[in-house]
N, C-alpha and C. Protein backbone atom coordinates (compact mmCIF):
# COMPACT_ATOMS: atom_id res chain seq x y z
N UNK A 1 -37.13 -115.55 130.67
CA UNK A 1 -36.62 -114.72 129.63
C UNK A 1 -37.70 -113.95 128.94
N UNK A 2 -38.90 -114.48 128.97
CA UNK A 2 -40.02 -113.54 128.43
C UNK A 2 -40.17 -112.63 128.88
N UNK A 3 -40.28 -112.78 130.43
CA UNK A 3 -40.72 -111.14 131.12
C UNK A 3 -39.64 -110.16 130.84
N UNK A 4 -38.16 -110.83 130.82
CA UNK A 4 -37.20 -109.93 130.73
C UNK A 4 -37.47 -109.09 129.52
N UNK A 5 -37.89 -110.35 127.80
CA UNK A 5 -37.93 -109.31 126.50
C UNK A 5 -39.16 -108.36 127.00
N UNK A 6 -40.15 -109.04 127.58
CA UNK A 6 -41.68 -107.57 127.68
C UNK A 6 -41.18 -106.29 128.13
N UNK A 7 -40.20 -106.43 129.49
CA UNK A 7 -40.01 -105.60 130.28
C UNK A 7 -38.90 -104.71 129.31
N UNK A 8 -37.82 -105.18 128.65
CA UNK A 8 -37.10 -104.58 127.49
C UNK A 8 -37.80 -103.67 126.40
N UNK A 9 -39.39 -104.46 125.62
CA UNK A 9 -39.87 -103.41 125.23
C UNK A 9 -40.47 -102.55 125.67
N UNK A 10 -41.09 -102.49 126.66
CA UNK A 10 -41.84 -102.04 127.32
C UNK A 10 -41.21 -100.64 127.53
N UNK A 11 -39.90 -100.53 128.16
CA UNK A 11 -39.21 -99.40 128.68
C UNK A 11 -38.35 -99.06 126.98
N UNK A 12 -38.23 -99.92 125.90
CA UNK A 12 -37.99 -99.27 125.10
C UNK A 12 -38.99 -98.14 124.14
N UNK A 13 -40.11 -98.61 124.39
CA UNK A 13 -41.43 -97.97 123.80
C UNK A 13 -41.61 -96.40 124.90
N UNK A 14 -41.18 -96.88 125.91
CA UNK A 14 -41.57 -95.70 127.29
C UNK A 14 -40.16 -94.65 126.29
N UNK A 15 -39.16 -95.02 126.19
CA UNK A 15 -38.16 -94.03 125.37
C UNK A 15 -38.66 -93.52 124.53
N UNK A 16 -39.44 -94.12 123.67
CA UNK A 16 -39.46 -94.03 122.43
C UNK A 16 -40.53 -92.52 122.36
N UNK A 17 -41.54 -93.16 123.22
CA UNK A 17 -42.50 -92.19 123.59
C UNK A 17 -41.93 -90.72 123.98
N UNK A 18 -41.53 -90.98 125.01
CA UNK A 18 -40.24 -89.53 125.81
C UNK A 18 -39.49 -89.07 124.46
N UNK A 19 -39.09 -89.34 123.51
CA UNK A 19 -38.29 -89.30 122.55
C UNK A 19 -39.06 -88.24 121.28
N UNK A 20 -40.52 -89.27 121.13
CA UNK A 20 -41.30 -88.30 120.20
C UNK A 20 -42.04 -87.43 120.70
N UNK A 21 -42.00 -87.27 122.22
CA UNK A 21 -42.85 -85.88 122.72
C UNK A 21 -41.58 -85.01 122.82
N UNK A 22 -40.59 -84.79 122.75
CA UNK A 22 -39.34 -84.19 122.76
C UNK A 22 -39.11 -83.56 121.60
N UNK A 23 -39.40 -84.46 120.36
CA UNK A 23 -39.13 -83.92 119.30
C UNK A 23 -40.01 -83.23 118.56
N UNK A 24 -41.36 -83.48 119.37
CA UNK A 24 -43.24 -82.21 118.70
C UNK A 24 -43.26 -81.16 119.79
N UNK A 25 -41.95 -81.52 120.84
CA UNK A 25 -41.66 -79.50 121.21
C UNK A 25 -40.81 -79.04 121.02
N UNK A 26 -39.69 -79.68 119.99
CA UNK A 26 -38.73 -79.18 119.13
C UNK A 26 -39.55 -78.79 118.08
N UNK A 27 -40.41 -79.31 117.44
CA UNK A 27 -41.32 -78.90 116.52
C UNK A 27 -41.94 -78.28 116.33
N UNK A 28 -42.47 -77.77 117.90
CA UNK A 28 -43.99 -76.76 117.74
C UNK A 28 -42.77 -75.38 118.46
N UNK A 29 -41.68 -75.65 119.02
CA UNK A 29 -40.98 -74.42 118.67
C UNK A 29 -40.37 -73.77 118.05
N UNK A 30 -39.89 -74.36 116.88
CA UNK A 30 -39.53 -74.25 115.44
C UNK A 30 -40.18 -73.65 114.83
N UNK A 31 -41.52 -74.43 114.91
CA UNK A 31 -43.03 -73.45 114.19
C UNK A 31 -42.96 -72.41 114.58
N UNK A 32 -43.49 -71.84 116.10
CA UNK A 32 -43.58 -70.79 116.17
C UNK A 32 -42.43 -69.79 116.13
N UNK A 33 -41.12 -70.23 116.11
CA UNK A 33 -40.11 -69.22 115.38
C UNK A 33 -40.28 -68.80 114.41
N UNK A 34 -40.33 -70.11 113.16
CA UNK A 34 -40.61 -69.70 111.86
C UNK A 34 -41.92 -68.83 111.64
N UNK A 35 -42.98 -69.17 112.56
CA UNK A 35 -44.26 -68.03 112.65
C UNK A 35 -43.82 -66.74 112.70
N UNK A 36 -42.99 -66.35 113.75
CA UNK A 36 -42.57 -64.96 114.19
C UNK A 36 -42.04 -64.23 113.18
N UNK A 37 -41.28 -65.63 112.66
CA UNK A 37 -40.21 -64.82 111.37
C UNK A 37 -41.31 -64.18 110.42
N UNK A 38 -42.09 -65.31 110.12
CA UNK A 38 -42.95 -64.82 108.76
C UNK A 38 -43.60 -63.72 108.97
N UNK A 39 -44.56 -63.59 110.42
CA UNK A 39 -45.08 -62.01 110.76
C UNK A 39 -44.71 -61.02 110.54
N UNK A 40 -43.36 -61.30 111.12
CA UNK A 40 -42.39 -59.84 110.97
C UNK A 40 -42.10 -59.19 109.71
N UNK A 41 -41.72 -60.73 109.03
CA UNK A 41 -41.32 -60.05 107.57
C UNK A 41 -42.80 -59.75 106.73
N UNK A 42 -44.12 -60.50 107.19
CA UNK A 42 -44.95 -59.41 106.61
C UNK A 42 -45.43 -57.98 107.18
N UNK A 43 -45.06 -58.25 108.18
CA UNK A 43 -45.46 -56.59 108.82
C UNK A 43 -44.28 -55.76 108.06
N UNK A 44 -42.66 -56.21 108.30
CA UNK A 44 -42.09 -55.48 107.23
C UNK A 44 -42.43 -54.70 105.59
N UNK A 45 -43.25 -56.17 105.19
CA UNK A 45 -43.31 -55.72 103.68
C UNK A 45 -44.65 -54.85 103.63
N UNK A 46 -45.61 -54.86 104.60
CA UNK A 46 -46.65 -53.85 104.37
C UNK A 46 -46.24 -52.75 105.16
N UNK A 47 -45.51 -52.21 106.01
CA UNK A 47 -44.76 -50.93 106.34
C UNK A 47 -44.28 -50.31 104.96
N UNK A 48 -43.49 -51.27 104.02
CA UNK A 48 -42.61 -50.99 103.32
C UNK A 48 -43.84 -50.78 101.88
N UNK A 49 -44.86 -50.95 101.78
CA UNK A 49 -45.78 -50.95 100.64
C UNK A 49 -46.50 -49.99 100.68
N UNK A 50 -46.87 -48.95 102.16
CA UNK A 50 -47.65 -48.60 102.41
C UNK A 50 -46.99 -47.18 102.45
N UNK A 51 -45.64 -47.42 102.59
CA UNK A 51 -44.88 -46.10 102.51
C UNK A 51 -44.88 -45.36 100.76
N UNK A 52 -44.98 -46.76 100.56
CA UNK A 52 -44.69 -46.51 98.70
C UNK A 52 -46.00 -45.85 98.17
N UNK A 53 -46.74 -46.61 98.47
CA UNK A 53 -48.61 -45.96 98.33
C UNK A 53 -48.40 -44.21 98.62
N UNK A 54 -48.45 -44.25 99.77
CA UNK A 54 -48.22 -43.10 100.08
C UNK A 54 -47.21 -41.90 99.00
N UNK A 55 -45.82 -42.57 99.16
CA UNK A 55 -45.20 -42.01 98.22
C UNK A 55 -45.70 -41.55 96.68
N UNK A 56 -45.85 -42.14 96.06
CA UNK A 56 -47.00 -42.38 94.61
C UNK A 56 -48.66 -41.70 94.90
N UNK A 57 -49.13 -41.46 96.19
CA UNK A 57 -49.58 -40.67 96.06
C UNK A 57 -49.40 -39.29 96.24
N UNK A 58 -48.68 -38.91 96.87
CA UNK A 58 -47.86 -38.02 97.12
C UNK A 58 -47.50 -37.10 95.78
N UNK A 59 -46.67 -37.90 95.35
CA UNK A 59 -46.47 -37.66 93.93
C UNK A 59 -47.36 -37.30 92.42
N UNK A 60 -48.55 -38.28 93.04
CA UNK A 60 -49.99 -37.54 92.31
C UNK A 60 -50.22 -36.36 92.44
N UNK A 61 -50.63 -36.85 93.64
CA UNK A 61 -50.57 -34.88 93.89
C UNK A 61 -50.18 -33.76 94.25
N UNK A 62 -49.09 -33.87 93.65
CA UNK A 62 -48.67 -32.56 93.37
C UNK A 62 -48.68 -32.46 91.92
N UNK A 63 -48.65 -33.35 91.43
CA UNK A 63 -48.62 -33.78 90.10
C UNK A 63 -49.80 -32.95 89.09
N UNK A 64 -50.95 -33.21 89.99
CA UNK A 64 -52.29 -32.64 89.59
C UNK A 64 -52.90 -31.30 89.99
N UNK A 65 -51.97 -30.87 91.84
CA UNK A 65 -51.58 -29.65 91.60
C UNK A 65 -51.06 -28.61 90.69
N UNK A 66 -50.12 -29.00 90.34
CA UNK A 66 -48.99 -28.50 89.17
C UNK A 66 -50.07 -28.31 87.59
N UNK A 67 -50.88 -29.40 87.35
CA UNK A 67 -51.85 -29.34 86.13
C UNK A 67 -52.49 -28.27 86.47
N UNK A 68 -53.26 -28.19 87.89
CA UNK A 68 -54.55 -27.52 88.01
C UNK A 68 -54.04 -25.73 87.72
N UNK A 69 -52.85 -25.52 88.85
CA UNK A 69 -52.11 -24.59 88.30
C UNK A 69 -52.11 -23.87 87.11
N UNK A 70 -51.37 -24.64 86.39
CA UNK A 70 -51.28 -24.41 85.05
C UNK A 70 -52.54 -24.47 84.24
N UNK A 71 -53.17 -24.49 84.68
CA UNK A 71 -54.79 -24.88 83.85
C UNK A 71 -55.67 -23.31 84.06
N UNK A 72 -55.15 -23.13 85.85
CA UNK A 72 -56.04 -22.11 85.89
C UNK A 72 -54.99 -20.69 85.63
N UNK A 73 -54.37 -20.79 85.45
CA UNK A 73 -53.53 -19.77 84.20
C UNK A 73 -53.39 -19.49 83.11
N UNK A 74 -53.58 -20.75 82.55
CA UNK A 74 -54.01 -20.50 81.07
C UNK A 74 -55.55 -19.79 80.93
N UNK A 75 -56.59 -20.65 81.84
CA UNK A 75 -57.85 -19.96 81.89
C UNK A 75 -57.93 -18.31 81.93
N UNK A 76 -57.00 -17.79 83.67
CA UNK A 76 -56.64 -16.82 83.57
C UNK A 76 -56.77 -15.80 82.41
N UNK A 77 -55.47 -16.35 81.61
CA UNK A 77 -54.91 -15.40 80.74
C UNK A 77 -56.36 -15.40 79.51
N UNK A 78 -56.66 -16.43 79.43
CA UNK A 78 -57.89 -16.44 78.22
C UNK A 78 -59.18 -15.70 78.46
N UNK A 79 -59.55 -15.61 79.64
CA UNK A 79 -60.52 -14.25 80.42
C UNK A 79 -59.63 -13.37 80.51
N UNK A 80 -58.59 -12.62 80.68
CA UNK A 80 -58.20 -11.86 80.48
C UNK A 80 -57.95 -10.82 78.97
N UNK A 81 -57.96 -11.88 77.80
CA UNK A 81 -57.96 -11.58 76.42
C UNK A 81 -59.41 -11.20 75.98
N UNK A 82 -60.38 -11.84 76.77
CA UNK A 82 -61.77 -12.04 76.16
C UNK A 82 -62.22 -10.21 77.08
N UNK A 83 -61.16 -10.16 78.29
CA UNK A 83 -62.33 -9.01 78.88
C UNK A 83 -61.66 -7.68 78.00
N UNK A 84 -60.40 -7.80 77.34
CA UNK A 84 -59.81 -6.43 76.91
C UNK A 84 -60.63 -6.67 75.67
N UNK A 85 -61.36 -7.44 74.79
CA UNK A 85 -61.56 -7.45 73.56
C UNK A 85 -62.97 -6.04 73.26
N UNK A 86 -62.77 -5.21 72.59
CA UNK A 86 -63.71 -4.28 72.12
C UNK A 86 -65.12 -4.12 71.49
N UNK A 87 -65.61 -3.61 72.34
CA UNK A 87 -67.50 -3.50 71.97
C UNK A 87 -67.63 -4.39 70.82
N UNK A 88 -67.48 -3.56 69.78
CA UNK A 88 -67.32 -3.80 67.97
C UNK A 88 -66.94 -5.45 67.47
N UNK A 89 -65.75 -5.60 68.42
CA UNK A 89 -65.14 -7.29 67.63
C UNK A 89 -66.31 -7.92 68.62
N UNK A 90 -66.63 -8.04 69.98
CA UNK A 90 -67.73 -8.45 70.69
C UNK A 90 -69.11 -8.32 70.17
N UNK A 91 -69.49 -7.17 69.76
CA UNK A 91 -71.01 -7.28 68.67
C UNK A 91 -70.92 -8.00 67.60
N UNK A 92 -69.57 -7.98 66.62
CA UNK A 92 -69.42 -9.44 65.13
C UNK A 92 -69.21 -10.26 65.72
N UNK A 93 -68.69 -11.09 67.26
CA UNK A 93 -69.24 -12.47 67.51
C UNK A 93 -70.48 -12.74 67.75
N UNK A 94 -70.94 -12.11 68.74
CA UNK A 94 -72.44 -12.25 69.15
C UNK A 94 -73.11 -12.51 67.99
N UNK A 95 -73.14 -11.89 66.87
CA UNK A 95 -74.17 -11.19 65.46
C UNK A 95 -74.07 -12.68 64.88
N UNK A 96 -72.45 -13.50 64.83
CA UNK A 96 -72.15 -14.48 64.14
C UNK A 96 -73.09 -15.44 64.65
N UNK A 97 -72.93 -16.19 66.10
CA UNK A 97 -73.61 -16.75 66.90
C UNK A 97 -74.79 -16.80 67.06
N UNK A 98 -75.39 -15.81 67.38
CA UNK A 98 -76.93 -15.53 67.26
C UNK A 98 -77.75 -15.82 65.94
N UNK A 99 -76.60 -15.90 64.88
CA UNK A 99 -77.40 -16.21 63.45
C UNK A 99 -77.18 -17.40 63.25
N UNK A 100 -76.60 -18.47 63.75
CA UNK A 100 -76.21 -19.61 64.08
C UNK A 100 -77.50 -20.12 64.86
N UNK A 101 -77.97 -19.29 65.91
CA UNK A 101 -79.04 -19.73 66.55
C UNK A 101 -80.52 -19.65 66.43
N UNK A 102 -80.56 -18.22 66.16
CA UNK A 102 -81.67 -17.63 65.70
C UNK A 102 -82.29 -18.54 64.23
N UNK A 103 -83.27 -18.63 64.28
CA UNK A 103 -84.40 -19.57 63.21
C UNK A 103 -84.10 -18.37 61.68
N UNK A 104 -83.62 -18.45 60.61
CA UNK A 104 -83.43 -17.84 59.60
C UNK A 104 -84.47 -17.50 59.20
N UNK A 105 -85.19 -17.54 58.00
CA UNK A 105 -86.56 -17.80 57.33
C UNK A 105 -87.23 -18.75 57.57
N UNK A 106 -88.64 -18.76 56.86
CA UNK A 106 -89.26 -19.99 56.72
C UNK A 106 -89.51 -20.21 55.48
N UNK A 107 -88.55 -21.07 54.43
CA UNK A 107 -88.65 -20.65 53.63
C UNK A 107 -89.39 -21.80 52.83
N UNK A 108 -90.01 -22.79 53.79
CA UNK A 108 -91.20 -24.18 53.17
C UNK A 108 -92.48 -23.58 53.02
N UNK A 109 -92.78 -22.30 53.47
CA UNK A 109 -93.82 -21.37 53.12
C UNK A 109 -93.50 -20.04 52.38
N UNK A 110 -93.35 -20.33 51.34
CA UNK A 110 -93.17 -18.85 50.69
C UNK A 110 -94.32 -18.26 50.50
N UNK A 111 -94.09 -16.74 50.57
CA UNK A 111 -94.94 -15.68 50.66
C UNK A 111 -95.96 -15.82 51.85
N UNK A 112 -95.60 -16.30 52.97
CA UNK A 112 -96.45 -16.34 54.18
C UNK A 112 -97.24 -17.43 54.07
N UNK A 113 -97.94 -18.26 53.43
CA UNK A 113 -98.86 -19.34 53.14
C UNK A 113 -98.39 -20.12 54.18
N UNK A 114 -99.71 -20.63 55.13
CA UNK A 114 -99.18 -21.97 55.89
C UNK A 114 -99.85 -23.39 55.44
């Protein structure tokens, strides 16, 4: 009756074995499904992020087009005001400016004394 229980576990352990290598390639194909899945859905979400990037930049610029535009029209028009302006009002800025710049007196030496 002994050999019979050895021989009983023996071939029950041989199952057991067959049983858990059965179930770590149910396992390791599971994994790599669930792998595939996860790839995909990150390759999804950076398709889908990268479109948006894009989009938003996109949207910059024209955005900053549209400023520059408008920037160099206003400039435009402000060289345009400055080139019609007349000798006369152009000599009383200059005159203003230049006395702004130009050194006034010296007037820590009066009467020429240094």
């Amino acid at each position: 009756m002994t050999d019979g229980l050895l021989e009983n576990i023996i071939q029950l352990e041989k199952r057991i074995q067959v049983e858990v290598a059965a179930e770590q390639a149910r396992a390791d194909e599971w994994q790599q499904r669930e792998l595939i899945t996860i790839e995909s859905s990150l390759a999804a979400a950076l398709t889908a992020e990268e479109e948006r990037f894009r989009q938003m930049l996109a949207e910059e610029k024209a955005k900053l087009q549209s400023e520059g535009a408008a920037l160099e029209a206003t400039s435009s028009a402000w060289c345009q005001r400055l080139s019609s302006l007349d000798d006369a009002t152009l000599r009383d800025v200059l005159k203003r400016h230049l006395a702004e710049i130009l050194p006034r007196g010296d007037h820590d030496h009066p009467y020429g004394q240094s």
